[in-house]
Protein backbone atom coordinates (compact mmCIF):
# COMPACT_ATOMS: atom_id res chain seq x y z
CA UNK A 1 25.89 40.45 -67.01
CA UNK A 2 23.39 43.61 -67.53
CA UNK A 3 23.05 45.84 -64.18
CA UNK A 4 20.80 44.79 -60.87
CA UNK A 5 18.03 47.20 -61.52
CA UNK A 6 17.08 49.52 -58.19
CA UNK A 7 13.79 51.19 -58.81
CA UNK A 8 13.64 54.99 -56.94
CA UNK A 9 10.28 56.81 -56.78
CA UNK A 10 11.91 59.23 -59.65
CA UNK A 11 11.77 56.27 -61.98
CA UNK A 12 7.76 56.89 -62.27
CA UNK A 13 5.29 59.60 -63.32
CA UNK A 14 2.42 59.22 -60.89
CA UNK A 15 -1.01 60.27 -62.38
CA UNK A 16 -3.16 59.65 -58.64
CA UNK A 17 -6.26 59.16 -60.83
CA UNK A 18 -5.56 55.91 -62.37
CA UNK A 19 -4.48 52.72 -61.02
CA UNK A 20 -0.79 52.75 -59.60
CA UNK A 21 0.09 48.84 -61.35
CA UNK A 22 -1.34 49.63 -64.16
CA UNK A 23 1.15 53.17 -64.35
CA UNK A 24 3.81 50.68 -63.21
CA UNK A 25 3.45 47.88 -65.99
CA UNK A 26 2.99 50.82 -69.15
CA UNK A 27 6.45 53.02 -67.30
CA UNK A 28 8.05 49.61 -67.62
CA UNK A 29 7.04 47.98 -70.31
CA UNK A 30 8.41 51.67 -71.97
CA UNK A 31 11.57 51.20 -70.32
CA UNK A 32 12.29 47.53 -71.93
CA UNK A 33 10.59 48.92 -74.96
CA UNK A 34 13.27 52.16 -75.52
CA UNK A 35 15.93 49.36 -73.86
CA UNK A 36 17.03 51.77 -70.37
CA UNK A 37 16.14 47.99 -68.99
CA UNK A 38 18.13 45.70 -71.02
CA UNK A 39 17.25 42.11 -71.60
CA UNK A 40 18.31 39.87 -68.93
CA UNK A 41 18.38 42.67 -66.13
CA UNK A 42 17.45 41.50 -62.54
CA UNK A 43 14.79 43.52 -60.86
CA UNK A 44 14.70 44.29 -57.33
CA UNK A 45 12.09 41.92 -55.28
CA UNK A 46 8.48 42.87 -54.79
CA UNK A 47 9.15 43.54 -51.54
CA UNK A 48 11.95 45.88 -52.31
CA UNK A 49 10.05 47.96 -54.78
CA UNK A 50 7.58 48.16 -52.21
CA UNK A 51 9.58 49.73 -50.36
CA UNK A 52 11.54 51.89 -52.56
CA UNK A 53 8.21 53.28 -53.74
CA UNK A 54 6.42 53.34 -50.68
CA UNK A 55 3.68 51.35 -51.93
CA UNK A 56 1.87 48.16 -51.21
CA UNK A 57 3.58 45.35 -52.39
CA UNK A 58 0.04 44.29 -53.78
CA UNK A 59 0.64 46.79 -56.23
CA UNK A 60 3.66 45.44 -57.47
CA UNK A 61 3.10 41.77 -57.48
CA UNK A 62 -0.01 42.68 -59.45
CA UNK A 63 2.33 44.86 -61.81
CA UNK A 64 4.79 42.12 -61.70
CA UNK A 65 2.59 39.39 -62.80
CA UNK A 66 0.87 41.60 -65.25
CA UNK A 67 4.70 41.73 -67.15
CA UNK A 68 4.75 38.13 -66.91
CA UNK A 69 2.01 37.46 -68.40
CA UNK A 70 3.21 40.21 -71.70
CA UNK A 71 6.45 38.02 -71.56
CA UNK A 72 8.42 40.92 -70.96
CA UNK A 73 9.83 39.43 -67.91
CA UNK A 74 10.69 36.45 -65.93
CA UNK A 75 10.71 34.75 -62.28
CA UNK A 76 13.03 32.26 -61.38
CA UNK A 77 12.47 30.62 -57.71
CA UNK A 78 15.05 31.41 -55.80
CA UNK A 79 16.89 33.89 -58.55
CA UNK A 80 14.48 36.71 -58.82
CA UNK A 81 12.84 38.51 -61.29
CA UNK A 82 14.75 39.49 -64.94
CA UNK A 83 13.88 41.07 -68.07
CA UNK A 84 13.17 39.09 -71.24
CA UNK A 85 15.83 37.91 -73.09
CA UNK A 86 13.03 36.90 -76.12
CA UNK A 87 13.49 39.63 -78.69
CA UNK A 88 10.45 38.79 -80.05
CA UNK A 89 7.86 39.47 -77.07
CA UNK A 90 10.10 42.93 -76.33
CA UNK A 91 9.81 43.38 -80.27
CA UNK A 92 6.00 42.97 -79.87
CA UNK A 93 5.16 44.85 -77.03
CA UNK A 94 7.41 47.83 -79.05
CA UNK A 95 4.95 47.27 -81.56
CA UNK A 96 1.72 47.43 -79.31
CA UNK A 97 2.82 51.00 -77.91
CA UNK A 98 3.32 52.41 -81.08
CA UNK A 99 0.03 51.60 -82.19
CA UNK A 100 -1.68 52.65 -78.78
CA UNK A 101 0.80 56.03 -79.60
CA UNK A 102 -0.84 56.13 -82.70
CA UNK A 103 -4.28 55.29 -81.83
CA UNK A 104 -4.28 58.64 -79.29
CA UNK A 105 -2.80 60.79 -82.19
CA UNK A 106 -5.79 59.79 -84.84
CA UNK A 107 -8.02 60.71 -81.68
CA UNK A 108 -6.81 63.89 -80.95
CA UNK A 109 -6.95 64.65 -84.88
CA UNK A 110 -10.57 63.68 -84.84
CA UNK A 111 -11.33 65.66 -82.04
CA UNK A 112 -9.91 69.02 -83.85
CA UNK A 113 -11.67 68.19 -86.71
CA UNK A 114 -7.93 66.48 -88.49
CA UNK A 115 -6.84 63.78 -90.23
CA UNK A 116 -3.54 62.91 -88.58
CA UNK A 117 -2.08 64.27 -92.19
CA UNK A 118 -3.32 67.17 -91.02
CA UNK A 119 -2.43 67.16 -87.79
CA UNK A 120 1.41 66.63 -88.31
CA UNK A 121 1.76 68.83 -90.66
CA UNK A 122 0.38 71.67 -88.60
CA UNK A 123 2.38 70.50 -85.53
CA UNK A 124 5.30 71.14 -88.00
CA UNK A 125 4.32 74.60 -89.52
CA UNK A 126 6.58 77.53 -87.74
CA UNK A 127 4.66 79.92 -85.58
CA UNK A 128 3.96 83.42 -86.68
């Protein structure tokens, strides 16, 4: 059976100018997505995030729900909360961050004046 997952406030890169459960759904949907959270792994309760994170529990039901509803993970009454075990919706939302990750490259090659071509191939020349 995976591990019970216990979140600690070093699990998350805070940026204070966006939305905490929105930070929380992308940091975990990247954690299923690279597998650290394996399919079938029980998260801790809403309540116990909470508190591990020192956060309203708002936050993370909202987060919570907002990873239901991506099918990346799963309530059970009485059980608690696990990750997917369908390979297909972790397989997707892989898929969806890549092409946001690629999305921000062709912008940041447009905004230099790049194609992303360009762009990668000057990332990979060796400094003089």
């Amino acid at each position: 059976m995976p591990p019970f997952w216990i979140w600690s406030p070093q699990d998350f890169q805070i940026d204070p100018s966006r939305p905490l459960y929105e930070q929380f759904v992308e940091q975990i949907r990247a954690k299923i997505a690279m597998g650290k959270l394996e399919p079938g792994a029980r998260l801790p309760s809403v309540r116990d995030t909470a508190a591990s994170l020192r956060v309203n529990p708002t936050t993370v039901m909202k987060a919570y729900q907002e990873l239901e509803r991506l099918s990346l993970i799963v309530t059970f009454r009485g059980q608690g909360t696990f990750v997917t075990r369908d390979t297909d919706a972790i397989r997707s939302s892989r898929k969806r961050i890549a092409k946001e990750a690629f999305r921000q490259l062709e912008e940041t090659a447009a905004s230099i004046g790049l194609t992303v071509k360009e762009l990668i191939e000057l990332a990979h020349e060796q400094e003089e």
